[in-house]
C-alpha atoms as a PDB file:
ATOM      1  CA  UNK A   1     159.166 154.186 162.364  1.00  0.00           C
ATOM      2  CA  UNK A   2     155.980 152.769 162.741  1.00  0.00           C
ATOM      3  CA  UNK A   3     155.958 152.737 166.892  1.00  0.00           C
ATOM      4  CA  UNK A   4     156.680 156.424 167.147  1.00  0.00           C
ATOM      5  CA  UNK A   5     154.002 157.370 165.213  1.00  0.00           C
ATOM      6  CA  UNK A   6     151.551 155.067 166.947  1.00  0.00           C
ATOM      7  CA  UNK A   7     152.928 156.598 169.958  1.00  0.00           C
ATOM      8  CA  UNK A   8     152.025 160.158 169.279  1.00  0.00           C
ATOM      9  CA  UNK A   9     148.350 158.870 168.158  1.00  0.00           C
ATOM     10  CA  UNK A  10     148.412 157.552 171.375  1.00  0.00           C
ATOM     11  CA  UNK A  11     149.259 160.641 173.037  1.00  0.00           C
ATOM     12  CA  UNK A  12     146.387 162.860 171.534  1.00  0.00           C
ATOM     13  CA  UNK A  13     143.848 160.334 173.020  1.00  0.00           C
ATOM     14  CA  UNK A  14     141.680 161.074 176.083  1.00  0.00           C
ATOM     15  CA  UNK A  15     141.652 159.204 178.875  1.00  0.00           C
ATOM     16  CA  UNK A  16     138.727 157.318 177.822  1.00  0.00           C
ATOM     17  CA  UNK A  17     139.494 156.615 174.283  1.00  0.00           C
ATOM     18  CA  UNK A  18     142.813 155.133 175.808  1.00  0.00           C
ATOM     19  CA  UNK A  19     140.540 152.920 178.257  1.00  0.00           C
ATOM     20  CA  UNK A  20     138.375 151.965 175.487  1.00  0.00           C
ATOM     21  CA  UNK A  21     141.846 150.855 173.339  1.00  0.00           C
ATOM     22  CA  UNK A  22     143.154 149.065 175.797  1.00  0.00           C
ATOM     23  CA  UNK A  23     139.924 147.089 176.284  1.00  0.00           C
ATOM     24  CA  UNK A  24     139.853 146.381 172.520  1.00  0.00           C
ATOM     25  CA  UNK A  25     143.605 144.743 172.772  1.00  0.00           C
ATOM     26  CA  UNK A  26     142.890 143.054 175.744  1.00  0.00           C
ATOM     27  CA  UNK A  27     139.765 141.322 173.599  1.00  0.00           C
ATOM     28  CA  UNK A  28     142.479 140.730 171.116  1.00  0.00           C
ATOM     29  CA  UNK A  29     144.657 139.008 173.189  1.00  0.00           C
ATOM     30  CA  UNK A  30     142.079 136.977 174.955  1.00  0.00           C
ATOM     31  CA  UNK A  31     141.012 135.408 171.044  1.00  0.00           C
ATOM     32  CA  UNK A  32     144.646 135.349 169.965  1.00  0.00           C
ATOM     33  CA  UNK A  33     145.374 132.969 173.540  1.00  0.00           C
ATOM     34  CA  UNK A  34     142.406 131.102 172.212  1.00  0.00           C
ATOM     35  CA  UNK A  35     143.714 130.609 169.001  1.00  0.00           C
ATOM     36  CA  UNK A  36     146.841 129.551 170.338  1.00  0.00           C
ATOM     37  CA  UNK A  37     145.162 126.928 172.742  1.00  0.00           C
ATOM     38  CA  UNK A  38     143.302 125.264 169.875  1.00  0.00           C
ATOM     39  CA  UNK A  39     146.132 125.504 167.459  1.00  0.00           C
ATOM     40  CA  UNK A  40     144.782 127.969 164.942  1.00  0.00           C
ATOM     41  CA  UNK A  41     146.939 130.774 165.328  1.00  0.00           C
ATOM     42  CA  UNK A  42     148.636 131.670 161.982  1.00  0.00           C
ATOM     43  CA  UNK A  43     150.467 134.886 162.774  1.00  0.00           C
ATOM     44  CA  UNK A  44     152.363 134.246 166.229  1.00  0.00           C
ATOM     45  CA  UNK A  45     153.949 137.430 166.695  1.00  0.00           C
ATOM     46  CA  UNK A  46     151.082 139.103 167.014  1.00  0.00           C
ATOM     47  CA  UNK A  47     150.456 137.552 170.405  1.00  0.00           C
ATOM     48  CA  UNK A  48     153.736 139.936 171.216  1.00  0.00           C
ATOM     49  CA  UNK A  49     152.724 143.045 169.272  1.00  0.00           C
ATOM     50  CA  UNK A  50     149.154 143.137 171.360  1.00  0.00           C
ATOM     51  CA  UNK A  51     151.012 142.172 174.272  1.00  0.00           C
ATOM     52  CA  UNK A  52     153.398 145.594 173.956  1.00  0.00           C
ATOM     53  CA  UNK A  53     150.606 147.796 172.914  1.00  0.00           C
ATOM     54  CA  UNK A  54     148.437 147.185 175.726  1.00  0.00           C
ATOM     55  CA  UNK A  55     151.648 148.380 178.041  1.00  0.00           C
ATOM     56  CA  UNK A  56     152.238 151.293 175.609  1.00  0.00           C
ATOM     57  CA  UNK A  57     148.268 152.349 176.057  1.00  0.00           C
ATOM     58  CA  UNK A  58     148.350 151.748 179.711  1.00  0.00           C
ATOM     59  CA  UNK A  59     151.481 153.807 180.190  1.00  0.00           C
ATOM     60  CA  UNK A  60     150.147 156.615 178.206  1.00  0.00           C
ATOM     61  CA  UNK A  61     147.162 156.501 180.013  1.00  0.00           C
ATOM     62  CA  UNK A  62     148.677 156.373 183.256  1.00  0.00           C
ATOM     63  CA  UNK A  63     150.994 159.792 182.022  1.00  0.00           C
ATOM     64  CA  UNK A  64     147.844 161.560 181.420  1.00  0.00           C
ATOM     65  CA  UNK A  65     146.430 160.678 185.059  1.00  0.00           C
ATOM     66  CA  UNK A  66     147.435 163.330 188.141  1.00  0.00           C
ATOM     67  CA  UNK A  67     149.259 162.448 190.740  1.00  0.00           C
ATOM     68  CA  UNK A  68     148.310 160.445 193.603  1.00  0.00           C
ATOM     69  CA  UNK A  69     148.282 162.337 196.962  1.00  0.00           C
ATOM     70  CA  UNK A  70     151.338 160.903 199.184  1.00  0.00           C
ATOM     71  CA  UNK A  71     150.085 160.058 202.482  1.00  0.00           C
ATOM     72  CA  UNK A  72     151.509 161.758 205.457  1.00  0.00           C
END
């Protein structure tokens, strides 16, 4: 399955490759709105594919960060 394996190349990242991904499909999505807006987007699923990577990055990311501190 193609997911799981992006998954796992997401998991060997470091916290700032992950940050720099993330930017990248945020850039992405900002053209692929654009393209939408100005009715030139041919492949409209991708707006949904970017959309679910970006969570998949930022969750990964957000594994690989410690825990916050509770306040007492």
């Amino acid at each position: 399955m193609k997911t799981s394996s992006r998954l796992s190349d997401l998991r060997v990242m470091t916290e700032d490759q992950l940050n720099d991904e993330a930017l990248k499909l945020k850039k992405e999505q900002f053209n692929l709105r654009f393209q939408k807006a100005s009715g030139q987007l041919q492949d409209t699923a991708r707006v949904r594919v970017v959309r679910r990577d970006i969570a998949r990055v930022m969750t990964v990311a957000a594994q690989k960060r410690p825990p916050a501190k509770a306040k007492d």
